[in-house]
Protein backbone atom coordinates (compact mmCIF):
# COMPACT_ATOMS: atom_id res chain seq x y z
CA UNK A 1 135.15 81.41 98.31
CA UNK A 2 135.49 84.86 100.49
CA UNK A 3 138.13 85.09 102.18
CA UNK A 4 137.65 83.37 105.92
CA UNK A 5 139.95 85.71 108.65
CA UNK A 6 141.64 83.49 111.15
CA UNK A 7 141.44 84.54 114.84
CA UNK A 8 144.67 86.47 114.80
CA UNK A 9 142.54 89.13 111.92
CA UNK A 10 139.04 89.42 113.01
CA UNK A 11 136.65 90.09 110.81
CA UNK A 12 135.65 93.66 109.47
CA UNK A 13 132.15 95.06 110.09
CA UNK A 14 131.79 94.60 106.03
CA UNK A 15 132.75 91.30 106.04
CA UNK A 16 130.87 90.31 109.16
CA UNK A 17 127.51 91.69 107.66
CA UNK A 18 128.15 93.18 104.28
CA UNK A 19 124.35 94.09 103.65
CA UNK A 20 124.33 95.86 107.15
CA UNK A 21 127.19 97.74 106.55
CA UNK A 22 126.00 98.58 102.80
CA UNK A 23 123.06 100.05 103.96
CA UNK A 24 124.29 101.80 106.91
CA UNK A 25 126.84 103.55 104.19
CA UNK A 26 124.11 104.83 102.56
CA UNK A 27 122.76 106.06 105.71
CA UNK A 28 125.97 107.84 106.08
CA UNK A 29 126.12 109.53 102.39
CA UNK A 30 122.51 110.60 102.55
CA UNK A 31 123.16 112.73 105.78
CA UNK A 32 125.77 114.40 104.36
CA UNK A 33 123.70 116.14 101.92
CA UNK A 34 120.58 116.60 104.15
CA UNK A 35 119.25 120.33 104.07
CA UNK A 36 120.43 120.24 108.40
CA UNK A 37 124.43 119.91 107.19
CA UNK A 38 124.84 122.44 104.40
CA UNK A 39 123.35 126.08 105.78
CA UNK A 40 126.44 126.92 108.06
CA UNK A 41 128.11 130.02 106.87
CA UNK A 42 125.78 130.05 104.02
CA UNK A 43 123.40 132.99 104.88
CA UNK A 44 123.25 136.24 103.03
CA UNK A 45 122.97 139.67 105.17
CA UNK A 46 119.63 140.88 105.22
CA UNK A 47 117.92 143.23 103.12
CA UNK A 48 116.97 147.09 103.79
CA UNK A 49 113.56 145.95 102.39
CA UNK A 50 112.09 142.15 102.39
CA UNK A 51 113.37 139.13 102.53
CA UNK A 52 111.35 136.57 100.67
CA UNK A 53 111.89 132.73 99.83
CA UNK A 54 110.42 130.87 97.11
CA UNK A 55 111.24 127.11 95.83
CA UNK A 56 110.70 123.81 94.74
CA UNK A 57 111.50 120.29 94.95
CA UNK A 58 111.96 117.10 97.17
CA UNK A 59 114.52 119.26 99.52
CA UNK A 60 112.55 122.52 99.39
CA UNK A 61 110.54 121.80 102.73
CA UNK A 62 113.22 121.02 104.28
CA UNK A 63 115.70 123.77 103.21
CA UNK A 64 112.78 126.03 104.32
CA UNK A 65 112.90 124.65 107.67
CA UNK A 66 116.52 124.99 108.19
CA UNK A 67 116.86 128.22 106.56
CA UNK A 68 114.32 129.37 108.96
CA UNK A 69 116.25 127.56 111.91
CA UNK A 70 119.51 129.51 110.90
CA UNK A 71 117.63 132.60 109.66
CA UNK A 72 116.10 133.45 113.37
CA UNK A 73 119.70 132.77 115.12
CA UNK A 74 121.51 135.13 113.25
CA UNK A 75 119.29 137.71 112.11
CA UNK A 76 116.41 137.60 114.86
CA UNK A 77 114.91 141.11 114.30
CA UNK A 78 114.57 140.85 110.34
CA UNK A 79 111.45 139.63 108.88
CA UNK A 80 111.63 136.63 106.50
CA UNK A 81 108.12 135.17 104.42
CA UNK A 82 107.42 132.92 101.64
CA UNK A 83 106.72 129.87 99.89
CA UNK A 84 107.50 126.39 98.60
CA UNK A 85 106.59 123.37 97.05
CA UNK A 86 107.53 119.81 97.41
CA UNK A 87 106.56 116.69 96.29
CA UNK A 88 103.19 114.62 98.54
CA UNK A 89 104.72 113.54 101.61
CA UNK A 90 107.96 115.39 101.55
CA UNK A 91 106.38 118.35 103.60
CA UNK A 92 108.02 119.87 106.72
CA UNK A 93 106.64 122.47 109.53
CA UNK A 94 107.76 125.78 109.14
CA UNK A 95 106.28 128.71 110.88
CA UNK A 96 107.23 131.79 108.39
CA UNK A 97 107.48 129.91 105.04
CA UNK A 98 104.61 128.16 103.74
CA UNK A 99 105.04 124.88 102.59
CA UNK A 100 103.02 123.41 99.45
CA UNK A 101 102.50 120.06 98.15
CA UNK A 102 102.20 118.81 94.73
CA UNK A 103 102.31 115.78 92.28
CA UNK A 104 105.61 114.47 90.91
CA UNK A 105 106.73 113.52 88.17
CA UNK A 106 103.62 114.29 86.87
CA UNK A 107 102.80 117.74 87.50
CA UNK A 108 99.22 118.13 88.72
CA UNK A 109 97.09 121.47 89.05
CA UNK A 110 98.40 122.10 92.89
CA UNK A 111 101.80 122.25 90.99
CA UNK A 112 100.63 125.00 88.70
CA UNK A 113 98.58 127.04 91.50
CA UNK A 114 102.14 127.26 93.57
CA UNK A 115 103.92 128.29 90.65
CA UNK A 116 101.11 131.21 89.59
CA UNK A 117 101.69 132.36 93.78
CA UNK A 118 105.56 132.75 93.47
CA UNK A 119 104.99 134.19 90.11
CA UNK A 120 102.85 136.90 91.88
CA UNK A 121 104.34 137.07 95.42
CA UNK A 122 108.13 138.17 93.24
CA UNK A 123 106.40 140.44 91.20
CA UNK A 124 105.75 143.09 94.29
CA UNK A 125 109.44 143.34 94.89
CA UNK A 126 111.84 146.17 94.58
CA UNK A 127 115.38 146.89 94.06
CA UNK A 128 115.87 146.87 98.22
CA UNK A 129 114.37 143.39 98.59
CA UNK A 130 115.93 139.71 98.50
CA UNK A 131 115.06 136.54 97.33
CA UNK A 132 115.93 133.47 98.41
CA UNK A 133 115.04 130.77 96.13
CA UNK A 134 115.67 127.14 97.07
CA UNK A 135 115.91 125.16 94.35
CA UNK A 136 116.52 120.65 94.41
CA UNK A 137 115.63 118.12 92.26
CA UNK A 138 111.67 117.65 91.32
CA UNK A 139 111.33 120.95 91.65
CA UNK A 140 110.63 121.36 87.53
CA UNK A 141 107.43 118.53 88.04
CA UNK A 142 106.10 120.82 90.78
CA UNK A 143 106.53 124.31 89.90
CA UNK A 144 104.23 123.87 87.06
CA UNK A 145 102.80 126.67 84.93
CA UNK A 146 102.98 126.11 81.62
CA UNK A 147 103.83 128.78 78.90
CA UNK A 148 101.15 130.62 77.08
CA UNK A 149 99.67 129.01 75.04
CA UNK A 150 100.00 125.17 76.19
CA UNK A 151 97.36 123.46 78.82
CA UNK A 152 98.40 121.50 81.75
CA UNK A 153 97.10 118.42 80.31
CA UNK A 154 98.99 119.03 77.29
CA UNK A 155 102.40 119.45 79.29
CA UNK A 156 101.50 116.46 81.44
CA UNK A 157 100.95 114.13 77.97
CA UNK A 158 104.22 115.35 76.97
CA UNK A 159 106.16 114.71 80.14
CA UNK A 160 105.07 111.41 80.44
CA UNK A 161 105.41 110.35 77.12
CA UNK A 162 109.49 111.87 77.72
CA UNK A 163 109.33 109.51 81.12
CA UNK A 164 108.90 106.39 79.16
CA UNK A 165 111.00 106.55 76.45
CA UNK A 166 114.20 106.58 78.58
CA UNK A 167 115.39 110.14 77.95
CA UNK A 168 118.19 111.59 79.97
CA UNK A 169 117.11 114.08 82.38
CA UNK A 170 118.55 116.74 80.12
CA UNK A 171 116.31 116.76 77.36
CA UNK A 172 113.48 116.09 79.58
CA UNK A 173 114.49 119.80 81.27
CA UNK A 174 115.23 121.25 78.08
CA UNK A 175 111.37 120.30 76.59
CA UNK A 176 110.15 121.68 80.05
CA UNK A 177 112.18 124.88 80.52
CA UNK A 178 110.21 125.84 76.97
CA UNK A 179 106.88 124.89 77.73
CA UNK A 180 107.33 126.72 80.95
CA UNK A 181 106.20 130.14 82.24
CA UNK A 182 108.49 129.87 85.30
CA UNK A 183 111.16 127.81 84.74
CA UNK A 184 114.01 128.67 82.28
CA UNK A 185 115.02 131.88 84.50
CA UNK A 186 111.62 133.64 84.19
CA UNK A 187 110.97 133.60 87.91
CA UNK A 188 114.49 135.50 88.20
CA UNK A 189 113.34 138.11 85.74
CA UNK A 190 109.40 138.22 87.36
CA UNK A 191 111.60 139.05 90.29
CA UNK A 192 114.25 141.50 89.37
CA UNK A 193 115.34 144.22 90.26
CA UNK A 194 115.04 142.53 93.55
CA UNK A 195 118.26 140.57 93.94
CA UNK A 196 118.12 137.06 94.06
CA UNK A 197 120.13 134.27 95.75
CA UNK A 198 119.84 130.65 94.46
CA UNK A 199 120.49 128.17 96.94
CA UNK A 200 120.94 124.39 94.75
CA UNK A 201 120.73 120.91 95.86
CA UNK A 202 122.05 118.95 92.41
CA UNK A 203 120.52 116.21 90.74
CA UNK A 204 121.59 116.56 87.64
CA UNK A 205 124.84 114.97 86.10
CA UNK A 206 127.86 117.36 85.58
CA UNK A 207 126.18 119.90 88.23
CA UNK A 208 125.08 122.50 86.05
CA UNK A 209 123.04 125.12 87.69
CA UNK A 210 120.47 126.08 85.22
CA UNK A 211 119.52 122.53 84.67
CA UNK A 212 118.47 121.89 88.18
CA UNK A 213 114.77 122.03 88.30
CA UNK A 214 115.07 123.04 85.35
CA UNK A 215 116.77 126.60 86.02
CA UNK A 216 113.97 129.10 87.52
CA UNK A 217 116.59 131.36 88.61
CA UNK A 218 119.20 130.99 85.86
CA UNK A 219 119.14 132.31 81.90
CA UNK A 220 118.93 129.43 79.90
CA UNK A 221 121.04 128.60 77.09
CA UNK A 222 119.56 126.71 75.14
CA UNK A 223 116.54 127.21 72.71
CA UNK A 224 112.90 126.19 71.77
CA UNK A 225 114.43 124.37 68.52
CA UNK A 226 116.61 122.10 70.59
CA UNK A 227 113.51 121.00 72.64
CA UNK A 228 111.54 120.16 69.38
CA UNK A 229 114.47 118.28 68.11
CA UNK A 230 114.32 116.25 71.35
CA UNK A 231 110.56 115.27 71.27
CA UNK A 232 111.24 114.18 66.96
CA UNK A 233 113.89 112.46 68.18
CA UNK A 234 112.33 110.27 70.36
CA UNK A 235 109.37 110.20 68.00
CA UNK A 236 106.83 111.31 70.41
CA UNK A 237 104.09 113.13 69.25
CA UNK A 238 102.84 116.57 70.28
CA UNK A 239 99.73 118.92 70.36
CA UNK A 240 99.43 121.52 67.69
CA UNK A 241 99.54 123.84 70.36
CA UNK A 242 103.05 122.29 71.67
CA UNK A 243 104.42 122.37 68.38
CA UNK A 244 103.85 125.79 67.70
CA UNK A 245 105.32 126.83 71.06
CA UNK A 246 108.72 125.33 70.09
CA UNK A 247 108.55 126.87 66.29
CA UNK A 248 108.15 130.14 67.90
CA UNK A 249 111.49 132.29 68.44
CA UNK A 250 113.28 131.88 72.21
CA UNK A 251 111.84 134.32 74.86
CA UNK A 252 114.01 133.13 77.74
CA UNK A 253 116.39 135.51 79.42
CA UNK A 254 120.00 135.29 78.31
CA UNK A 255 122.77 135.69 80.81
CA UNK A 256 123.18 139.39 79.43
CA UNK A 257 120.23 140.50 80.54
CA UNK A 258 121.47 143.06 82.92
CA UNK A 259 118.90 141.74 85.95
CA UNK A 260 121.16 138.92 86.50
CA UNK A 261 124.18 140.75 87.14
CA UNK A 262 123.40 141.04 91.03
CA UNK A 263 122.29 137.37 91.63
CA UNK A 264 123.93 135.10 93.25
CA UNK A 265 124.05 131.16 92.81
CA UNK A 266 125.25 128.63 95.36
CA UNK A 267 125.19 124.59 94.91
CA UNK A 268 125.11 123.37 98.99
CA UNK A 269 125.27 119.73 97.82
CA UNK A 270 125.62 117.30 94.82
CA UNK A 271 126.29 113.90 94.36
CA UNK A 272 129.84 114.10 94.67
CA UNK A 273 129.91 115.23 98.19
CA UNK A 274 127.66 111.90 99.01
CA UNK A 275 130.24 109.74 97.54
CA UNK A 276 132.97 111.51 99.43
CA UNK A 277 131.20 110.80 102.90
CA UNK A 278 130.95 107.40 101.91
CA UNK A 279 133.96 107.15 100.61
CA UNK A 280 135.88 108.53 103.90
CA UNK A 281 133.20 106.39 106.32
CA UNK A 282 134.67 102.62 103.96
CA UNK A 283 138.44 103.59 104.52
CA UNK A 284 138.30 104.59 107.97
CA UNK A 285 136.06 101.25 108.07
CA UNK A 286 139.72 99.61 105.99
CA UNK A 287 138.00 99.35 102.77
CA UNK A 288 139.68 100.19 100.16
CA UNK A 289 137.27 102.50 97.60
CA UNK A 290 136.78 103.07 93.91
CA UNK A 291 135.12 105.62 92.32
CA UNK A 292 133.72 105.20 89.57
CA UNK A 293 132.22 108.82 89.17
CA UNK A 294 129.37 110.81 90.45
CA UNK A 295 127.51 111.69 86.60
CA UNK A 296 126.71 108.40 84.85
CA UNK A 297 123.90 108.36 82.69
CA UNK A 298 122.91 105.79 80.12
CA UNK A 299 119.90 102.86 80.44
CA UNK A 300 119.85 101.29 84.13
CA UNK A 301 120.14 98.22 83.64
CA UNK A 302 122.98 98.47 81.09
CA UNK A 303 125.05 100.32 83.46
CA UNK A 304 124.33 97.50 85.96
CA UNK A 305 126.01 94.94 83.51
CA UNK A 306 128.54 96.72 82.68
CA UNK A 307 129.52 97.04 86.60
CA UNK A 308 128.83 93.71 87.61
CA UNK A 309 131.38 92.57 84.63
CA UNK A 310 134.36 95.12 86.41
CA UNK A 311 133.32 93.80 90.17
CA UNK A 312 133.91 89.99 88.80
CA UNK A 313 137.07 90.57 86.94
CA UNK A 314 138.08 93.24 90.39
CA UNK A 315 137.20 90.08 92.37
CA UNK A 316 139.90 87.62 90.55
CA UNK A 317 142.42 90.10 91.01
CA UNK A 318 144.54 89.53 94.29
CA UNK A 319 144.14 92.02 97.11
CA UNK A 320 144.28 91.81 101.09
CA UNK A 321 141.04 94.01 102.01
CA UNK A 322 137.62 94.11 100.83
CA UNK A 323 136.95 96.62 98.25
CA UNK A 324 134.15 98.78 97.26
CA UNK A 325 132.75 100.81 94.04
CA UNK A 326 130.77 104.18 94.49
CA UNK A 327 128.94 105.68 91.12
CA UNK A 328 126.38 108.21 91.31
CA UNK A 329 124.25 110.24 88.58
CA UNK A 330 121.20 109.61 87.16
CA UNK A 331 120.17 106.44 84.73
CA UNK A 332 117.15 106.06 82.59
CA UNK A 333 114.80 103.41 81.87
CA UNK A 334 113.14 103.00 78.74
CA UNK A 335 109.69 101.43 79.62
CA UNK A 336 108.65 98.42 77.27
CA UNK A 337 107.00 96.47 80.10
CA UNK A 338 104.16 96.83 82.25
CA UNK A 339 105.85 95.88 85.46
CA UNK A 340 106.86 98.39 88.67
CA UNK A 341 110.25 99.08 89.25
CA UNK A 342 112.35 102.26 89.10
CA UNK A 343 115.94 102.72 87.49
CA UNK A 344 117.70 101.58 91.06
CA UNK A 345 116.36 98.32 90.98
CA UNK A 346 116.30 97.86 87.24
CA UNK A 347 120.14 98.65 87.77
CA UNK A 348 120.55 96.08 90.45
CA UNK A 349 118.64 93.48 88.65
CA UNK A 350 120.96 93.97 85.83
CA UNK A 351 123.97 93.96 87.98
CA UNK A 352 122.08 90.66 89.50
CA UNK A 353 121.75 88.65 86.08
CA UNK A 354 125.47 89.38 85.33
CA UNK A 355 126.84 87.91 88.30
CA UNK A 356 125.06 85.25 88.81
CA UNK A 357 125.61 84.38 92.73
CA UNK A 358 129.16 84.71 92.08
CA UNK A 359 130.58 84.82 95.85
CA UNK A 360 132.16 87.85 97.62
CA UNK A 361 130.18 90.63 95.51
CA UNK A 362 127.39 92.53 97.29
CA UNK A 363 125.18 95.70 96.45
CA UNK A 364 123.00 98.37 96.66
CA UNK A 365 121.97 101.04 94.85
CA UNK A 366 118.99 104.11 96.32
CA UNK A 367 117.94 107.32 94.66
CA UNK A 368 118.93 109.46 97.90
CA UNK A 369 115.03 111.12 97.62
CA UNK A 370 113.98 107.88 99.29
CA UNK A 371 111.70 107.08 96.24
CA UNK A 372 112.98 104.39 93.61
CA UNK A 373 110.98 106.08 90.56
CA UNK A 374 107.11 106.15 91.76
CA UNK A 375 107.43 102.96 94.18
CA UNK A 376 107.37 103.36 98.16
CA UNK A 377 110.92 102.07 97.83
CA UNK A 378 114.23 103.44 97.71
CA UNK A 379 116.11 100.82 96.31
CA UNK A 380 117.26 97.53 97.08
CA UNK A 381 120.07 95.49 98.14
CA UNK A 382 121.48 92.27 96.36
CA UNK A 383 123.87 89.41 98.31
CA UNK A 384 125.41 86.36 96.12
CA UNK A 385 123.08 83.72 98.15
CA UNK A 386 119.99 85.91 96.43
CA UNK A 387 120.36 83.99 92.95
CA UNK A 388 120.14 80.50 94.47
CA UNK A 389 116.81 81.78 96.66
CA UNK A 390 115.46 83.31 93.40
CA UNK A 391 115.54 79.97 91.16
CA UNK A 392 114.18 78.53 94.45
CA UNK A 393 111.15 80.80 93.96
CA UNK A 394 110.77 80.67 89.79
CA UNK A 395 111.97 84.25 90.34
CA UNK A 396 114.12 84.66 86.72
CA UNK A 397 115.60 88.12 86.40
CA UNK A 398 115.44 88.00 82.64
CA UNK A 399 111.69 88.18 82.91
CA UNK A 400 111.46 90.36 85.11
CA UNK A 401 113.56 92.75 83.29
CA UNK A 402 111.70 92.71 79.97
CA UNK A 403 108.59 93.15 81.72
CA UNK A 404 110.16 96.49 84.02
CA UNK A 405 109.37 94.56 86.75
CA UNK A 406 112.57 94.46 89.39
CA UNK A 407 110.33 95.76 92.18
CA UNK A 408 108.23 92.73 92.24
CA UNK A 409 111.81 90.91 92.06
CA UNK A 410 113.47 92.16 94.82
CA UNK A 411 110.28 92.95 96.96
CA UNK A 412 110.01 88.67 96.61
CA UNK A 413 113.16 88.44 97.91
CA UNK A 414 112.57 91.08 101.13
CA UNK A 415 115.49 93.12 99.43
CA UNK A 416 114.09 96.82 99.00
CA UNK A 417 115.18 99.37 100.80
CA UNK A 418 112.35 101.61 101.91
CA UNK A 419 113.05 104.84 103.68
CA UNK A 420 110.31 107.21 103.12
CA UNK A 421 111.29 110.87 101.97
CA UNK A 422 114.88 111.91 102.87
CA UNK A 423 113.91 115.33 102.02
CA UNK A 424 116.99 115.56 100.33
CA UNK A 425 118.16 114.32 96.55
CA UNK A 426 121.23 114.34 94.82
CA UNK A 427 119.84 111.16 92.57
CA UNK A 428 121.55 107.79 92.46
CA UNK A 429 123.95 106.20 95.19
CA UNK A 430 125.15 103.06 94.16
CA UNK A 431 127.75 100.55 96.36
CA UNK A 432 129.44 97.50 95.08
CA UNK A 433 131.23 95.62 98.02
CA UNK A 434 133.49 92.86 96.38
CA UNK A 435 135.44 90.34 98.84
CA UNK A 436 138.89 89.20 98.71
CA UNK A 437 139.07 85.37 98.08
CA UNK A 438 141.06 82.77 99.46
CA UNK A 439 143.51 81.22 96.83
């Protein structure tokens, strides 16, 4: 049983409506790493030449728009031009910096035509011009031109083979950044001797720079052997053409090439700052918070299991005040089924056939993007009452979970949480509410 307050100790908001408060938390840690908070004191002095921006991902349109905001109330009489790409849908007005769409994760031609454009548009600069490039997460599916050699449609057969085996966002970057013309830091050096300023939103685990997006801007350490060992790894097969990109030696800038040595990298936001605004929002709220960190990686549901198993043996430990588990990073699903779903709800659904309805333990878990994988949903939420309404319905999570089906789940049970496009994306948020109980 949760714990029932008597008049004397009214209720807290999280006790009173725990999905309501849930998903009003994540309400609260997606603002604070919206492209609006994180430009203030953040603007580099203008040029004596241009000023051009460039980016890509699911917060470039949006960076755009407040750079632009910020741009024209402190520096008014200097020009400022350029171009971006974001994911369908995830488009915002601007007036001086054009804003592209494109397919993601699969990169689609519209990808490749905006990357060819900021190829060309950096290439006219000199050594008295700026760039500003504003790099998030998706950015490496959208700024799309692949390296000499390879076709689009043999990157795309490559990147979704990558997408369904369940590898980590790392080596999925790593096979990109060498099958790309852009990415990698080869915009940087198309650019130089211009300087250029990196502004990052992170969605990567651990934070790293040159991993975002896959690292336009940044020299990339790593080489063209590493990605091949990835793809015979997962045993996925490759063009000829792909094959004999990778056995080719690495043509990738190194952070000694002297064109670097002006730039200028900045991460505005990562996951970590999410959890810390939902974090501070639960104890003012007299929650008391765990974190469980803001990197994990590993299969979706696994991780679900795994923290479903620490909320029930959390639960049967005596406290006075509701507590509640924050994670972040990025998990991976390895696709076996034929159902729709993302890693969010695969993670919940695992979470959800570990528990069992056990009382006092609610949850929710979002990408912050607003987009659960390729669904219209974000995520979902999950309340101990939702096992008893799912055997009700014939609804058995097992099932569902072999099949990579925890949309359909939760969507039966008018659990998923569907936002649209934050325009922002620092990857998984993940809450775990447990109750105290009554002796």
């Amino acid at each position: 049983m949760t714990a029932i307050s008597s008049p004397e100790t009214p209720l807290l908001p999280c006790e009173a409506d725990p999905l309501a408060w849930l998903r009003e938390l994540a309400d609260t840690a997606v603002a604070a790493v919206h492209p609006d908070a994180l430009l203030e004191g953040q603007l580099p002095e203008p040029p004596a030449g241009r000023t051009l921006v460039v980016g890509a991902g699911k917060a470039a349109a949006a960076l755009a728009a407040a750079l632009e905001r910020a741009w024209q109330a402190h520096h008014p009489e200097a020009p400022l031009s350029g171009l971006v790409v974001t994911r369908y849908g995830h488009g915002t007005a601007c007036e001086q910096i054009e804003v592209l769409e494109a397919s993601h994760p699969m990169p689609d031609d519209l990808g490749e035509r905006a990357a060819r454009r900021m190829l060309e548009a950096v290439g006219e600069l000199g050594e008295e011009d700026l760039v500003i490039a504003l790099i998030s997460g998706g950015g490496s599916a959208l700024m799309s031109q692949p390296a000499p050699g390879v076709s689009l449609a043999e990157k795309q057969a490559v990147n979704r083979a990558l997408l369904r085996c369940g590898a980590p966002i790392r080596e999925i970057n790593t096979v990109r950044r060498h099958l790309s013309a852009i990415k990698g830091g080869r915009l940087a050096v198309a650019a130089h001797p211009a300087r250029v300023v990196t502004w990052l939103i992170s969605d990567v685990p651990g934070d790293e720079p040159s991993l975002v997006a896959s690292g336009p801007t940044l020299p990339d350490g790593s080489t063209p052997a590493e990605a091949l060992a990835i793809l015979e790894r997962h045993a996925i097969r490759v063009p000829a053409s792909v094959r004999e990109r990778l056995m080719q030696a690495c043509d990738a800038p190194s952070a000694e090439d002297p064109g670097f040595a002006r730039d200028e990298t900045r991460v505005l936001a990562r996951a970590a700052d999410a959890m810390e605004a939902a974090r501070a929002a639960a104890e003012a709220a007299g929650v008391e918070v765990r974190l469980l960190g803001d990197d994990l990686e590993g299969e979706a549901r696994e991780l679900g299991r795994a923290q479903a198993r620490l909320a029930l043996a959390l639960r049967d430990t005596p406290r006075d005040r509701p507590l509640l588990l924050l994670s972040g990073g990025e998990t991976s699903v390895t696709v076996t089924g034929h159902g729709r779903g993302g890693r969010n709800v695969e993670y919940l659904l695992g979470l959800a056939a570990t528990l069992q309805g056990a009382e006092g333990i609610h949850a929710l878990a979002i990408d912050t993007d607003g987009i659960d994988g390729s669904e219209d949903n974000a995520g979902a939420l999950y309340a101990p009452g939702d096992w008893a309404r799912a055997g009700a319905m014939k609804l058995d999570p097992n099932t569902h979970l072999s099949r990579n089906d925890a949309y359909t789940f939760f969507e039966a049970l008018d659990r998923l949480i569907v936002t649209g496009p934050t325009r922002t994306n620092v990857n998984d948020f993940r809450a775990i509410l447990v109750l105290p109980r009554t002796p």
